[in-house]
Protein backbone atom coordinates (compact mmCIF):
# COMPACT_ATOMS: atom_id res chain seq x y z
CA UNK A 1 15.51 -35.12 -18.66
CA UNK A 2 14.74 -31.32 -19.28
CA UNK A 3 10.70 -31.09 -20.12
CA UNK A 4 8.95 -27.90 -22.21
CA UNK A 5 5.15 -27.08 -20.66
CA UNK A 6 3.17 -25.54 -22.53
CA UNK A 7 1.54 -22.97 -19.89
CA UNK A 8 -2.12 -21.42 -20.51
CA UNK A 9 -2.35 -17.70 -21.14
CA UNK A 10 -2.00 -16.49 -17.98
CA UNK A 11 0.73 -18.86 -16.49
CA UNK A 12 0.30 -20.97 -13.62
CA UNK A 13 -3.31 -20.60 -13.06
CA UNK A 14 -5.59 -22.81 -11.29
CA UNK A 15 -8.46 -24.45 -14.37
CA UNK A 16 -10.76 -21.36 -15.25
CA UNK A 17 -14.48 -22.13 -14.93
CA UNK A 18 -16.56 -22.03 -17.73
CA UNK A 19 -17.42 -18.19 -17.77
CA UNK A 20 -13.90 -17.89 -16.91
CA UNK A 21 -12.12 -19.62 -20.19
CA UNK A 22 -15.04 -17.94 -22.60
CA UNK A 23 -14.22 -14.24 -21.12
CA UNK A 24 -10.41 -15.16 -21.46
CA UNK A 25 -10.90 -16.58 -24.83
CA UNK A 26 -12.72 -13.73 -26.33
CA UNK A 27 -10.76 -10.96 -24.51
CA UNK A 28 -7.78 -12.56 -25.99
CA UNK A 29 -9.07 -12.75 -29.46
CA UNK A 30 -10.03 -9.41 -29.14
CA UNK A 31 -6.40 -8.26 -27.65
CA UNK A 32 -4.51 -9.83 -30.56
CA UNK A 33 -7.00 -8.89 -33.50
CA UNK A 34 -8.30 -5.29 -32.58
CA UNK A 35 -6.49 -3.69 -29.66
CA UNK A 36 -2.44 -4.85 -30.88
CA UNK A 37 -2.37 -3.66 -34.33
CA UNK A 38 -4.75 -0.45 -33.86
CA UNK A 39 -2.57 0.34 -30.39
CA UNK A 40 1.20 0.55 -32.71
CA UNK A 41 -1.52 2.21 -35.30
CA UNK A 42 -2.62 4.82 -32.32
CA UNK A 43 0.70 4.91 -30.87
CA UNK A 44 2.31 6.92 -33.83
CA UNK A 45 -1.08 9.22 -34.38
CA UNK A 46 -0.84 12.88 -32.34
CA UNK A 47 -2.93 13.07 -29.09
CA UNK A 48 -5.51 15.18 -31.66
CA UNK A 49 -5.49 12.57 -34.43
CA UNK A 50 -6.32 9.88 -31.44
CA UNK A 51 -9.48 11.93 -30.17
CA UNK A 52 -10.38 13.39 -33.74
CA UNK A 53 -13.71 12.41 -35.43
CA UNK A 54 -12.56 10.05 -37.56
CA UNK A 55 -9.96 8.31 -35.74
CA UNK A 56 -10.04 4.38 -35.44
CA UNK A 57 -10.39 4.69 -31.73
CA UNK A 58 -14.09 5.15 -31.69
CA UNK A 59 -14.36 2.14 -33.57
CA UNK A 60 -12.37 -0.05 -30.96
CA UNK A 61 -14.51 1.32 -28.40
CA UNK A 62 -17.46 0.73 -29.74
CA UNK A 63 -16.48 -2.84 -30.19
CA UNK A 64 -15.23 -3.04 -26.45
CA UNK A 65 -18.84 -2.62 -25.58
CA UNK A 66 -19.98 -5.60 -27.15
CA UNK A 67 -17.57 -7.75 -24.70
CA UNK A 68 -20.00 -7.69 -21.96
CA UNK A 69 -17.78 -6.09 -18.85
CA UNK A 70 -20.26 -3.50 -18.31
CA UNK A 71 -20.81 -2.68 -14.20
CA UNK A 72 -24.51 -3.67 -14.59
CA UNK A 73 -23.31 -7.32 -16.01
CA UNK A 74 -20.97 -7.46 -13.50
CA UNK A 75 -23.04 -7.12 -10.85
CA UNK A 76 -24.98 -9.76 -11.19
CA UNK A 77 -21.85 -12.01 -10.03
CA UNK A 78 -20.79 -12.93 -6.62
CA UNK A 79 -18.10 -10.52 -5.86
CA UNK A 80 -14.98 -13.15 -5.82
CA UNK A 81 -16.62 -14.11 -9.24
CA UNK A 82 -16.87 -11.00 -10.84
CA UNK A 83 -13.07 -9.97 -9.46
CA UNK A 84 -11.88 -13.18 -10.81
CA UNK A 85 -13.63 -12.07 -14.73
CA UNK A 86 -12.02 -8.47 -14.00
CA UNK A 87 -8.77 -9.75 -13.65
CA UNK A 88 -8.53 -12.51 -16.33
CA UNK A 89 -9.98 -9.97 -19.02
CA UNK A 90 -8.33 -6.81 -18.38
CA UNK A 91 -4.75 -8.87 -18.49
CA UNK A 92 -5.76 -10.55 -21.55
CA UNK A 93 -6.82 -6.77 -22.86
CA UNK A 94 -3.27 -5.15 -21.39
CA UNK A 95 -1.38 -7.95 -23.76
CA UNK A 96 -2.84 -6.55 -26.15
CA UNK A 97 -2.49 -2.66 -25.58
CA UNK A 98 -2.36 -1.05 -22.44
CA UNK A 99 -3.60 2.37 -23.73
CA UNK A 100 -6.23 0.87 -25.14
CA UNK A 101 -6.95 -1.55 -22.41
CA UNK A 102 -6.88 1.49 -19.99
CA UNK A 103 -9.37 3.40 -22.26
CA UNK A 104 -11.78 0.55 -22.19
CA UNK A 105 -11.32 0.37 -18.39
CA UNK A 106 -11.71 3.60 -17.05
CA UNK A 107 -14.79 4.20 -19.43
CA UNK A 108 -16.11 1.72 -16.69
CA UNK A 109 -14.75 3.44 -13.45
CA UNK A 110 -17.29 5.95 -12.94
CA UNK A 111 -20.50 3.12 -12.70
CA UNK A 112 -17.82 1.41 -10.64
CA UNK A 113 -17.61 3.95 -7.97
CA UNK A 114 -21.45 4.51 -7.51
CA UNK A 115 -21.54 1.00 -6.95
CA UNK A 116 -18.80 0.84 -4.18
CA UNK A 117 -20.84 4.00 -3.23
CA UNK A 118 -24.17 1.44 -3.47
CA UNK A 119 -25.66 4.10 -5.60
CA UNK A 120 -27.38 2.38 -7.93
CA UNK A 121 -29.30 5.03 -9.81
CA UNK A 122 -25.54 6.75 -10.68
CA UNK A 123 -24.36 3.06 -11.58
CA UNK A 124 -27.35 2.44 -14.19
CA UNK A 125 -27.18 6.51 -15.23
CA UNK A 126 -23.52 5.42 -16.32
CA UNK A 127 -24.25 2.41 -17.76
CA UNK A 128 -23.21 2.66 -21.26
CA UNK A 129 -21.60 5.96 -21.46
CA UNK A 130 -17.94 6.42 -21.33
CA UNK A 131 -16.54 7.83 -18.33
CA UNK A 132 -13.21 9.02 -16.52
CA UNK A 133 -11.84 9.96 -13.17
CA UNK A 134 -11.05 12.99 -12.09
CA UNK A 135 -9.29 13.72 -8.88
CA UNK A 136 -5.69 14.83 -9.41
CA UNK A 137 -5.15 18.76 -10.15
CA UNK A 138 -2.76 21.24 -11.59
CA UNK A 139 -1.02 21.86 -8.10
CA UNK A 140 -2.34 18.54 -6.39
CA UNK A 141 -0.67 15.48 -7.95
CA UNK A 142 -0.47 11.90 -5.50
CA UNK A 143 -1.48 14.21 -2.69
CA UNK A 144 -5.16 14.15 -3.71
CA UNK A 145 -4.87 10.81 -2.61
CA UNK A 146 -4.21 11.17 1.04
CA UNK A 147 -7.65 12.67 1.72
CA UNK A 148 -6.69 12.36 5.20
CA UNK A 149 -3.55 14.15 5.09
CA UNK A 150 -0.52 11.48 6.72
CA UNK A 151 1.23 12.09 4.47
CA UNK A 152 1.74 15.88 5.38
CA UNK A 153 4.61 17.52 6.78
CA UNK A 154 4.15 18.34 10.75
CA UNK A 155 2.67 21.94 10.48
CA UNK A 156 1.73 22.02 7.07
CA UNK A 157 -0.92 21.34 4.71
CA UNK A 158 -1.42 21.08 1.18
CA UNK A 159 -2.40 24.47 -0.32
CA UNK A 160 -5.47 25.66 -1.82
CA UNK A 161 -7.55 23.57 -3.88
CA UNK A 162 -7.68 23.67 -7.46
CA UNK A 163 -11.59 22.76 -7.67
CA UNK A 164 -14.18 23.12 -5.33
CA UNK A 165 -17.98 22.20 -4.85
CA UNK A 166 -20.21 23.94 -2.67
CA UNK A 167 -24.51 22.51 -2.23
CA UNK A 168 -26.74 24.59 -2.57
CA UNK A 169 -30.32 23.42 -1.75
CA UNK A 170 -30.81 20.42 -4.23
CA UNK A 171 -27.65 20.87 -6.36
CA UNK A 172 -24.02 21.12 -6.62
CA UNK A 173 -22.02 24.07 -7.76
CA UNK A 174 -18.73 23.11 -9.16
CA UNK A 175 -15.75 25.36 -9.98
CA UNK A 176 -12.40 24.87 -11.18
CA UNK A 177 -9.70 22.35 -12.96
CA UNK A 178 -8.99 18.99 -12.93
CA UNK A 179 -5.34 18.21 -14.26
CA UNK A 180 -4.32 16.82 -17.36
CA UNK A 181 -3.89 13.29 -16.40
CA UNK A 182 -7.51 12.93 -16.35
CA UNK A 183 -8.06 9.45 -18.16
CA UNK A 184 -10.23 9.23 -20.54
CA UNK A 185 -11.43 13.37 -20.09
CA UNK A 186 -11.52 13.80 -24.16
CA UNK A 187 -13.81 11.11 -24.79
CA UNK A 188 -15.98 10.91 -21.67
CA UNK A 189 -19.71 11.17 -21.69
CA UNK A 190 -19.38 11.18 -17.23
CA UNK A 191 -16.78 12.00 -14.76
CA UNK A 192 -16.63 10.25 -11.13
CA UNK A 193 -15.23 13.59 -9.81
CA UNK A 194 -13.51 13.92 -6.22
CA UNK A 195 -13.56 17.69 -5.38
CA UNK A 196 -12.80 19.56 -2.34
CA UNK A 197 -16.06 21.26 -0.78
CA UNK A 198 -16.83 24.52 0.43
CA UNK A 199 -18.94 24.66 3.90
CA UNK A 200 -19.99 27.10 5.62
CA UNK A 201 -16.87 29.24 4.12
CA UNK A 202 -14.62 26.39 5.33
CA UNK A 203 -12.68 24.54 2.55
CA UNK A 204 -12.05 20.48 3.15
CA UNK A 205 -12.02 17.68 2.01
CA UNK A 206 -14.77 16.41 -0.08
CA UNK A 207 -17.50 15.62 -2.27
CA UNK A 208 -17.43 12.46 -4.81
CA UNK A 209 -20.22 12.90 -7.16
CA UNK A 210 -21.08 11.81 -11.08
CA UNK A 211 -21.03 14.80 -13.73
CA UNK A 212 -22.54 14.58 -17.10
CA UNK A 213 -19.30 16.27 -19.08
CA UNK A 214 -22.01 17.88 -21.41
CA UNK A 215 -23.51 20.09 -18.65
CA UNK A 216 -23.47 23.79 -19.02
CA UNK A 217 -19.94 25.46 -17.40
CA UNK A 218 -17.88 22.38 -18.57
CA UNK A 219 -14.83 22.48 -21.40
CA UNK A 220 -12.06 20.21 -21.59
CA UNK A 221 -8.58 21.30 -22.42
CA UNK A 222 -6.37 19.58 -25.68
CA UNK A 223 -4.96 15.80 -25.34
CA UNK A 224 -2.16 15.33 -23.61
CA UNK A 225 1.38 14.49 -25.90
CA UNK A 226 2.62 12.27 -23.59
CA UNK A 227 5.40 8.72 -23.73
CA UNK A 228 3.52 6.19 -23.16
CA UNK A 229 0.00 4.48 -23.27
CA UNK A 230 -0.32 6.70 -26.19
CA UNK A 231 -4.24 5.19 -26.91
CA UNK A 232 -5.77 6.38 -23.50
CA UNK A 233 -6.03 10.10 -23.89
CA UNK A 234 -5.68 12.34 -21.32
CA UNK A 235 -6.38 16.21 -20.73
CA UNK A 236 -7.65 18.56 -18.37
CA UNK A 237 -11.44 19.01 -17.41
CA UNK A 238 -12.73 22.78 -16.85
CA UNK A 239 -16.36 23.73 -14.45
CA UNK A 240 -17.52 26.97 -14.42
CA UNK A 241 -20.34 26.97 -11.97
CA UNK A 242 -21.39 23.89 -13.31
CA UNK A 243 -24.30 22.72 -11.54
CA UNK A 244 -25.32 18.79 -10.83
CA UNK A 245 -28.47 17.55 -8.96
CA UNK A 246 -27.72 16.83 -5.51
CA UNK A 247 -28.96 12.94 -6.21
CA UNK A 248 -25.37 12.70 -8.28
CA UNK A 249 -23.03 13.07 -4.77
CA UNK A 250 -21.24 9.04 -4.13
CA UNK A 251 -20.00 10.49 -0.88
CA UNK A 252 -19.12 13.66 0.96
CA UNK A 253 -18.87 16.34 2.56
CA UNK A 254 -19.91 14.82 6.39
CA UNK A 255 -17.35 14.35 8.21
CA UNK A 256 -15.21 11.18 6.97
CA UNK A 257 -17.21 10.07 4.45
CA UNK A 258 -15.17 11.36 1.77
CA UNK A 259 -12.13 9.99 3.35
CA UNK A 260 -13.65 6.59 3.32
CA UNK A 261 -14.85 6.61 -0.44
CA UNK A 262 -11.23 7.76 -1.28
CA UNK A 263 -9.70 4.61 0.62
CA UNK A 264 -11.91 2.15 -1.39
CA UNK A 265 -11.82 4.25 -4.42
CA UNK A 266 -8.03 3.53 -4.28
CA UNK A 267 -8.32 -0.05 -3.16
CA UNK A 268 -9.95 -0.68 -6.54
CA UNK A 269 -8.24 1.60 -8.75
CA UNK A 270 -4.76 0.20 -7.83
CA UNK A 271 -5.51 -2.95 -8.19
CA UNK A 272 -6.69 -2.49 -11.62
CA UNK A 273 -3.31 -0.66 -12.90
CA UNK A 274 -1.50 -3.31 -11.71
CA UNK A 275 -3.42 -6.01 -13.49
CA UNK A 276 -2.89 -3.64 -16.63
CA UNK A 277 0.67 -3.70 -16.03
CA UNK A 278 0.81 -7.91 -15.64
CA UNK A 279 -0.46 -8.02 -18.80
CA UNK A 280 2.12 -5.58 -20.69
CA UNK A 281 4.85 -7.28 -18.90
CA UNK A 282 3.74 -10.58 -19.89
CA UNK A 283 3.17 -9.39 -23.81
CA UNK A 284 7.07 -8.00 -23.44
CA UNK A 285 8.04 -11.47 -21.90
CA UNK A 286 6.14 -13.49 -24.69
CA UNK A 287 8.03 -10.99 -27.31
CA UNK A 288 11.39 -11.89 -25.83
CA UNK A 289 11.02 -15.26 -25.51
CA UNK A 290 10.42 -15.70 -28.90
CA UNK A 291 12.71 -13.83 -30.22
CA UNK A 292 15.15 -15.73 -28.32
CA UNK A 293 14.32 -18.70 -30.37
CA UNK A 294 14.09 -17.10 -33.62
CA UNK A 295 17.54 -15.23 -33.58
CA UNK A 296 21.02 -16.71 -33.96
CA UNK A 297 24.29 -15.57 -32.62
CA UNK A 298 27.39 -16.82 -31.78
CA UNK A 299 26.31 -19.86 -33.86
CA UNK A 300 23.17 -20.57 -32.62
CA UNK A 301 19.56 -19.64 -31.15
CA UNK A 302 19.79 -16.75 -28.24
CA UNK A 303 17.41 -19.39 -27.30
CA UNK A 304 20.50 -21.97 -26.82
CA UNK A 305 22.54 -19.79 -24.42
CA UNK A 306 22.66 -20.12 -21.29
CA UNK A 307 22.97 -16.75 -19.61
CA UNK A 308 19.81 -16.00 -22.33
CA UNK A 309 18.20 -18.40 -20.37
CA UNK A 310 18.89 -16.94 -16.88
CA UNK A 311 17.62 -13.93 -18.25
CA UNK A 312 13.95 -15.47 -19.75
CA UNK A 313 13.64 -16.79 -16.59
CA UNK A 314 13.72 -14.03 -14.37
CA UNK A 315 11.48 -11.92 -16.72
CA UNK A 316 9.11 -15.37 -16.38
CA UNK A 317 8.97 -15.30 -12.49
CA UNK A 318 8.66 -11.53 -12.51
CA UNK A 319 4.92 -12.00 -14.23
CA UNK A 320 4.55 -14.92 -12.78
CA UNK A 321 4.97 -13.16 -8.83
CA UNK A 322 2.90 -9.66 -9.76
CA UNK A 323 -0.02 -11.94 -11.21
CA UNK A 324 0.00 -13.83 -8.30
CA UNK A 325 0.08 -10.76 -5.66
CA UNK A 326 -2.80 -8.81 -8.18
CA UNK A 327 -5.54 -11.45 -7.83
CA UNK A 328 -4.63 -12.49 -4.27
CA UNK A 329 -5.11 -8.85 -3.59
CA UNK A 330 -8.34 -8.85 -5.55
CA UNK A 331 -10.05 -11.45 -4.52
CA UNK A 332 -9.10 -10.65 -0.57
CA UNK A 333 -10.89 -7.51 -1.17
CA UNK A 334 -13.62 -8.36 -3.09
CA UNK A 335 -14.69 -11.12 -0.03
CA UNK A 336 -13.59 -8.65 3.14
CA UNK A 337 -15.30 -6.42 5.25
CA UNK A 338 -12.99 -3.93 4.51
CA UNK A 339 -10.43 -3.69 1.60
CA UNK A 340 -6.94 -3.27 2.74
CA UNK A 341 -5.50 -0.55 0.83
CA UNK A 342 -2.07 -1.83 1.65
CA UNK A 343 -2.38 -4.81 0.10
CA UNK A 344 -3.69 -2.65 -3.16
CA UNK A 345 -0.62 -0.56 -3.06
CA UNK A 346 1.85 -3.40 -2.49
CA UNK A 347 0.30 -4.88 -6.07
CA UNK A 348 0.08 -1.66 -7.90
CA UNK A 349 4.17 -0.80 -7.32
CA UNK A 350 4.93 -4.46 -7.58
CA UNK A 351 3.40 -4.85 -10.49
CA UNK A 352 4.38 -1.58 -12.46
CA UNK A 353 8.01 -1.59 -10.90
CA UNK A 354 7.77 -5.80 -12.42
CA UNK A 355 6.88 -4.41 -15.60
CA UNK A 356 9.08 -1.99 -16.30
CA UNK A 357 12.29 -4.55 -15.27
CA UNK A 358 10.82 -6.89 -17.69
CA UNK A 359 10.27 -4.56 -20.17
CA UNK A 360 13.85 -3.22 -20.15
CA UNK A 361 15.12 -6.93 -20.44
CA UNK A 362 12.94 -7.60 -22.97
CA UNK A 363 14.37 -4.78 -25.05
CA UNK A 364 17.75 -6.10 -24.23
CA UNK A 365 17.21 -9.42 -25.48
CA UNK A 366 16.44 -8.00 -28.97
CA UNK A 367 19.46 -5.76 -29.05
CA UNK A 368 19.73 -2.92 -31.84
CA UNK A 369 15.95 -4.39 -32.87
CA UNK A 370 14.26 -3.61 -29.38
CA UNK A 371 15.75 0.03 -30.33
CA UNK A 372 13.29 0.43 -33.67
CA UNK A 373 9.99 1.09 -33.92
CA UNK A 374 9.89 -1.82 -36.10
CA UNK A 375 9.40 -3.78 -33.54
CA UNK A 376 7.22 -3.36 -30.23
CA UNK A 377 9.71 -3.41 -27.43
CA UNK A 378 10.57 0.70 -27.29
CA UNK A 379 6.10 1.03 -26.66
CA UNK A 380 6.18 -1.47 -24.34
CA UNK A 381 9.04 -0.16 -22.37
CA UNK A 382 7.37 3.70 -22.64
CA UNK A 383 4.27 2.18 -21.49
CA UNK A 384 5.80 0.05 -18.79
CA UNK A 385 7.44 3.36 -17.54
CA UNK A 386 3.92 5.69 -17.55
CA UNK A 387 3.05 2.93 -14.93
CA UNK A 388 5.33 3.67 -12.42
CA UNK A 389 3.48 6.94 -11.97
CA UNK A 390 0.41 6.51 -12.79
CA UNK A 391 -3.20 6.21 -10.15
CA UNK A 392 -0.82 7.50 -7.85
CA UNK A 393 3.10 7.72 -8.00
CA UNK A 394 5.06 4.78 -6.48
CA UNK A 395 6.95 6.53 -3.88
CA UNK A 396 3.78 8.18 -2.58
CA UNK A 397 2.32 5.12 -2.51
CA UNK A 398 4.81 2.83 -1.22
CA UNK A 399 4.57 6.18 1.78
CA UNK A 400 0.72 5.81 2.02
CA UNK A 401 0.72 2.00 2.51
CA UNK A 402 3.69 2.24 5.08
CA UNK A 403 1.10 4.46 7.33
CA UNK A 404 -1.41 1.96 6.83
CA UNK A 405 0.61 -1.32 8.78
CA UNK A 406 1.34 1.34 11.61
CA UNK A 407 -0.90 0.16 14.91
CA UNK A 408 -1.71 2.97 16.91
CA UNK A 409 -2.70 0.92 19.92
CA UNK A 410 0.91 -0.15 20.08
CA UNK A 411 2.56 3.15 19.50
């Protein structure tokens, strides 16, 4: 006898604690009353309407605050605890909108870093202000990512440096661009900024450090018009001999330092874009599925046939695997020594290469309908697709994490 289950939110989960069902059950309200309508709202707005002083976005973000994942609060939790809350509400806020759920996110990522850093002083001087992360440039895209340079051809390197820092004394001189997939650069009150640094007339790699975006020397460029995840702005940051107290560096410029605080920068960062992109593919799953059982052809529900039903269950086992990898990954880092990076990676393309598969079926299954803006599939498939690329492109990835299984006491 064929029996229907009626699966919690997020699938086949072990029972959530306590803390664990309240943050899922307010995240969730939140997702489907706030961030779902005002993301298709967003979605159709230009990049300047989004950003302008009047736009509905402030709002959301102001009410995103009042949902308690602040770094401070988060701190006060055992680590597997407080990876465990990160996961289960920023899926339940990527059902909703993934823009949105990315803006609300990366507002956190600079108190974040000082934290991994163990700067406390930079995590409580974030604390309440919206941030970003800047690190890729104009002429440096995933390649700002392999601080250590693996990645490089034999011979080669990777060109002059878009933006440098150089100390001086008690303070940091900063000069140059950030690119224009800076998340969250319109809006930001702080930056967690990776630079290159200048010493001694040598240029390497690097200084992490927070900037206050309203110091003297800084400007930000126009919002970037871009396919998907159309609620997280994104735009370039400008520093023109800015200068920031020497008390603001996370990491850098001895010698591996930097390197290090890009590895676990990276080990966290992934990790959260692929938990964004479980919870898009499971809100283009939920949409398909039912649809299936609203629409009739061929005589009856899509929900009837059986080749519909090979197709809903691939989508199902698609969210069902990336969820699984994502908090395996996050919890194994959140107890080890040292995060693996590798295992980061493998959930960040997983995850975003699961979601847009899904996605595109999901759009199948409603035909002509999954074509119109009438309904949500074509923004979930745009947004699936921005995943593939962003925190890092796949490929360069997939390149990066290869390196890392490599034993060089065997080679």
């Amino acid at each position: 006898m064929t029996s229907y289950i009626e699966l919690p939110l997020s699938g086949l989960e072990a029972p959530l604690s306590e803390m664990e069902q309240a943050v899922q059950d307010a995240a969730h309200r939140f997702a489907e009353e706030v961030l779902r309508p005002m993301g298709a709202r967003l979605d159709q707005m230009s990049p300047e309407g989004v950003v302008a002083a009047d736009s509905p976005l402030w709002g959301v973000l102001e009410q995103a605050a009042g949902l308690g994942l602040d770094v401070l609060t988060l701190l006060e939790l055992e680590p597997p605890e407080r990876s465990r809350i990160l996961m289960i509400a920023a899926e339940e806020l990527s059902w909703g909108d993934g823009g949105l759920a990315g803006a609300i996110l990366v507002g956190q990522m600079p108190g974040l870093y000082a934290a991994i850093a163990d700067n406390m002083a930079m995590v409580e001087f974030c604390n309440g202000k919206m941030g970003c992360w800047g690190i890729t440039e104009p002429d440096h895209g995933s390649d700002m990512l392999d601080a250590e340079g693996v990645l490089r051809e034999a011979g080669q390197d990777y060109g002059k440096p878009n933006c440098v820092a150089r100390i001086e004394g008690d303070k940091v001189i900063i000069n140059g661009q950030k690119a224009a997939w800076v998340s969250g650069a319109i809006t930001a009150e702080v930056c967690a900024l990776y630079v290159h640094a200048e010493i001694d007339g040598e240029i390497r790699p690097g200084i992490a450090l927070i900037v206050p975006l309203d110091s003297p020397g800084v400007s930000r460029g126009k919002p970037l018009d871009k396919l998907g995840f159309r609620g997280l702005n994104q735009g370039e940051l400008y520093f023109d001999n800015v200068e920031v107290p020497l008390s603001h560096v996370l990491a850098g410029p001895d010698q591996g330092e930097y390197e290090e605080m890009v590895y676990h920068t990276l080990a966290e960062a992934n990790v959260h874009v692929a938990c964004l992109s479980v919870g898009v593919a499971r809100a283009a799953y939920e949409h398909a599925l039912a649809y299936a059982h609203e629409r009739r052809q061929g005589g009856r529900k899509l929900a009837l046939h059986q080749h519909m039903q090979y197709r809903l269950f691939h989508m199902y086992r698609k969210v069902e695997a990336a969820r699984a990898l994502v908090r395996r990954v996050a919890e194994y880092n959140a107890t080890a020594a040292q995060p693996a990076l590798q295992g980061s990676m493998a959930a960040k393309v997983n995850a975003t290469q699961s979601a847009f598969e899904v996605a595109s079926e999901a759009l199948q299954v409603l035909g002509g309908n999954g074509l119109s803006r009438e309904y949500p599939m074509e923004k979930l498939l745009r947004d699936t697709r921005s995943g593939l690329i962003a925190d890092g492109c796949n490929e360069v990835l997939a390149m990066k994490g290869g390196s890392l299984l490599i034993n060089p006491d065997l080679l």
